[in-house]
Structure formats: C-alpha cells, structure tokens
C-alpha atoms as a PDB file:
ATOM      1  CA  UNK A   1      32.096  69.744 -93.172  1.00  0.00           C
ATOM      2  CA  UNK A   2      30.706  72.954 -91.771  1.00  0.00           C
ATOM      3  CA  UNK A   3      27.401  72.703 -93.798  1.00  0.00           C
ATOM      4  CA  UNK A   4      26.726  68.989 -92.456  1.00  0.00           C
ATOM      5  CA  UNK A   5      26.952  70.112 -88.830  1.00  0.00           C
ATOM      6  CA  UNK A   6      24.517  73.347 -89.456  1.00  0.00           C
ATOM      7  CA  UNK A   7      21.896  70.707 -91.963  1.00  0.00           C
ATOM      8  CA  UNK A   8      22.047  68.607 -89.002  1.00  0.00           C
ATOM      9  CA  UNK A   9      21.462  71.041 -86.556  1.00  0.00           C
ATOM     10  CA  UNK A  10      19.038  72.628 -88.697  1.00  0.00           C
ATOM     11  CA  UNK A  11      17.129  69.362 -88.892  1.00  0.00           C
ATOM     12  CA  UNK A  12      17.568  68.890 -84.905  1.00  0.00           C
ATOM     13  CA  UNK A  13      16.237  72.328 -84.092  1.00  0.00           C
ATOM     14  CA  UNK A  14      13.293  72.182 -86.599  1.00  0.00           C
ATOM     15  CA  UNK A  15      11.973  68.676 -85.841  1.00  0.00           C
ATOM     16  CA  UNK A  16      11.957  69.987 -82.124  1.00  0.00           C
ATOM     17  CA  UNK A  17       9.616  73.024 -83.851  1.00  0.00           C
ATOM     18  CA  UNK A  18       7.318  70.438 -85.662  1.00  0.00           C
ATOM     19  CA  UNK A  19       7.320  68.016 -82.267  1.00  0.00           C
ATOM     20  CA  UNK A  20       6.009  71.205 -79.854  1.00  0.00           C
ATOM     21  CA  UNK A  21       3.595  72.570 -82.739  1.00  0.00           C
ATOM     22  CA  UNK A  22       2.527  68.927 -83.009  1.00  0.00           C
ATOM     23  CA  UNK A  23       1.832  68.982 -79.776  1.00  0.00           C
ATOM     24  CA  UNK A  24       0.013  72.193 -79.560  1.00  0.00           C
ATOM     25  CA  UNK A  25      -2.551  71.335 -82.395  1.00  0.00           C
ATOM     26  CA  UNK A  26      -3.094  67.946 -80.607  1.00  0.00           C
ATOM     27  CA  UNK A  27      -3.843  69.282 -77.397  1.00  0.00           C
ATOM     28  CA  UNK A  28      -5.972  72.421 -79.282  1.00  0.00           C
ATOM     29  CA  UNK A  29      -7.991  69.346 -80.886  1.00  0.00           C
ATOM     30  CA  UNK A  30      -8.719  67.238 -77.082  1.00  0.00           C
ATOM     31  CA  UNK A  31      -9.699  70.786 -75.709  1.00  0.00           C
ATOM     32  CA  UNK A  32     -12.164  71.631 -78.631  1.00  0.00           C
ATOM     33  CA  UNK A  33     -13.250  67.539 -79.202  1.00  0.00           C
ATOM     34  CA  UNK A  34     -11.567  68.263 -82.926  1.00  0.00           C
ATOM     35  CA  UNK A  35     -10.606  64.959 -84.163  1.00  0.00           C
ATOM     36  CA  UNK A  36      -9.007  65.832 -87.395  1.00  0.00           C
ATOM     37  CA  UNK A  37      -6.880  68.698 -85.504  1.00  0.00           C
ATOM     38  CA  UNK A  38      -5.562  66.030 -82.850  1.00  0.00           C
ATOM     39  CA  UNK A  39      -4.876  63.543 -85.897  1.00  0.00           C
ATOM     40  CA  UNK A  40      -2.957  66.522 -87.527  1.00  0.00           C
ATOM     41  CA  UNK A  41      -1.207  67.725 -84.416  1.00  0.00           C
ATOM     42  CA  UNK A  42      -0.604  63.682 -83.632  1.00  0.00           C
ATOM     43  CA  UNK A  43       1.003  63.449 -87.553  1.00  0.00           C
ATOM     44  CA  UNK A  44       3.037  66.531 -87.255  1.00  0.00           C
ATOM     45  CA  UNK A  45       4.860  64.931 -83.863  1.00  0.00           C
ATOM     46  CA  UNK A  46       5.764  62.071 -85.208  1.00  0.00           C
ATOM     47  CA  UNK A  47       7.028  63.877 -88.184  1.00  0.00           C
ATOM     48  CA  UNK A  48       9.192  65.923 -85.846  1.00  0.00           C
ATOM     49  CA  UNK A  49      10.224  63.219 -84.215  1.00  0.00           C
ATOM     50  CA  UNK A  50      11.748  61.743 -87.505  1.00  0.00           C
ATOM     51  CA  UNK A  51      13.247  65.183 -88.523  1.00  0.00           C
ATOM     52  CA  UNK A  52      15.173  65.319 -85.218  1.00  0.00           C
ATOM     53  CA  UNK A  53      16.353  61.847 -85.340  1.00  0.00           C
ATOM     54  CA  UNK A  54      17.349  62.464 -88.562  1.00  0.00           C
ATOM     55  CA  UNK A  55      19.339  65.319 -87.788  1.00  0.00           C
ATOM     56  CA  UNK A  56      21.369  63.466 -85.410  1.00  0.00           C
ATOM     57  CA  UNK A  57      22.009  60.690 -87.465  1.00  0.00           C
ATOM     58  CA  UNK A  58      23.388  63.220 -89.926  1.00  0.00           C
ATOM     59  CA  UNK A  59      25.906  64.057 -86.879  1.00  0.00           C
ATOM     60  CA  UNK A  60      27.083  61.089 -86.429  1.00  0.00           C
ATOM     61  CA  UNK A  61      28.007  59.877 -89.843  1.00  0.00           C
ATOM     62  CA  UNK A  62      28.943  63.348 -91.076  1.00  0.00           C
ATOM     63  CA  UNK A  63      26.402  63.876 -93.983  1.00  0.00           C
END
C-alpha cells in the first residue's frame, strides 16, 4: 500500500512540475511572439494537469 501512496504522490508532485514548466514555455512563447513554444508550453499544462489528477485519483481508490 506504501508504493500506491508514493506513485500517487509522485504523479501529484510531477504533474504540478509539467503544469508550472507548461506555463513557463507558454508565457516564454507570448513574450518572444513564438507560436509553436506557447502551443508546446499550452500542451505540456494540460498534460500536467492530467498527471496530477491522475495522481489523486490513484489516492482515492488505492492503486
């Protein structure tokens, strides 16, 4: 049961990594008019937005 809580937190803590990173390269691509790095920095959000939800769902069912 101890390696479900620390995969979920792992998956928590990382998404939150992808979600500020995400963030970063989108606001790096507005400041430099960079389309493709605000589409990338957009992508990578969202995909740390699913990580981190995924983590918690692994919480609360224990998986």
């Amino acid at each position: 049961m101890k390696t479900t809580s620390k995969s979920s937190t792992k998956n928590q803590t990382e998404g939150a990594v992808h979600q500020v990173k995400g963030s970063i390269k989108e606001a790096a691509g507005n400041l430099s008019d960079n389309p493709k790095l605000k589409a990338k920095g957009i992508v990578e959000k969202i995909a740390g937005k699913i990580q981190k939800k995924n983590g918690q769902v692994e919480k609360v069912f224990g998986k």
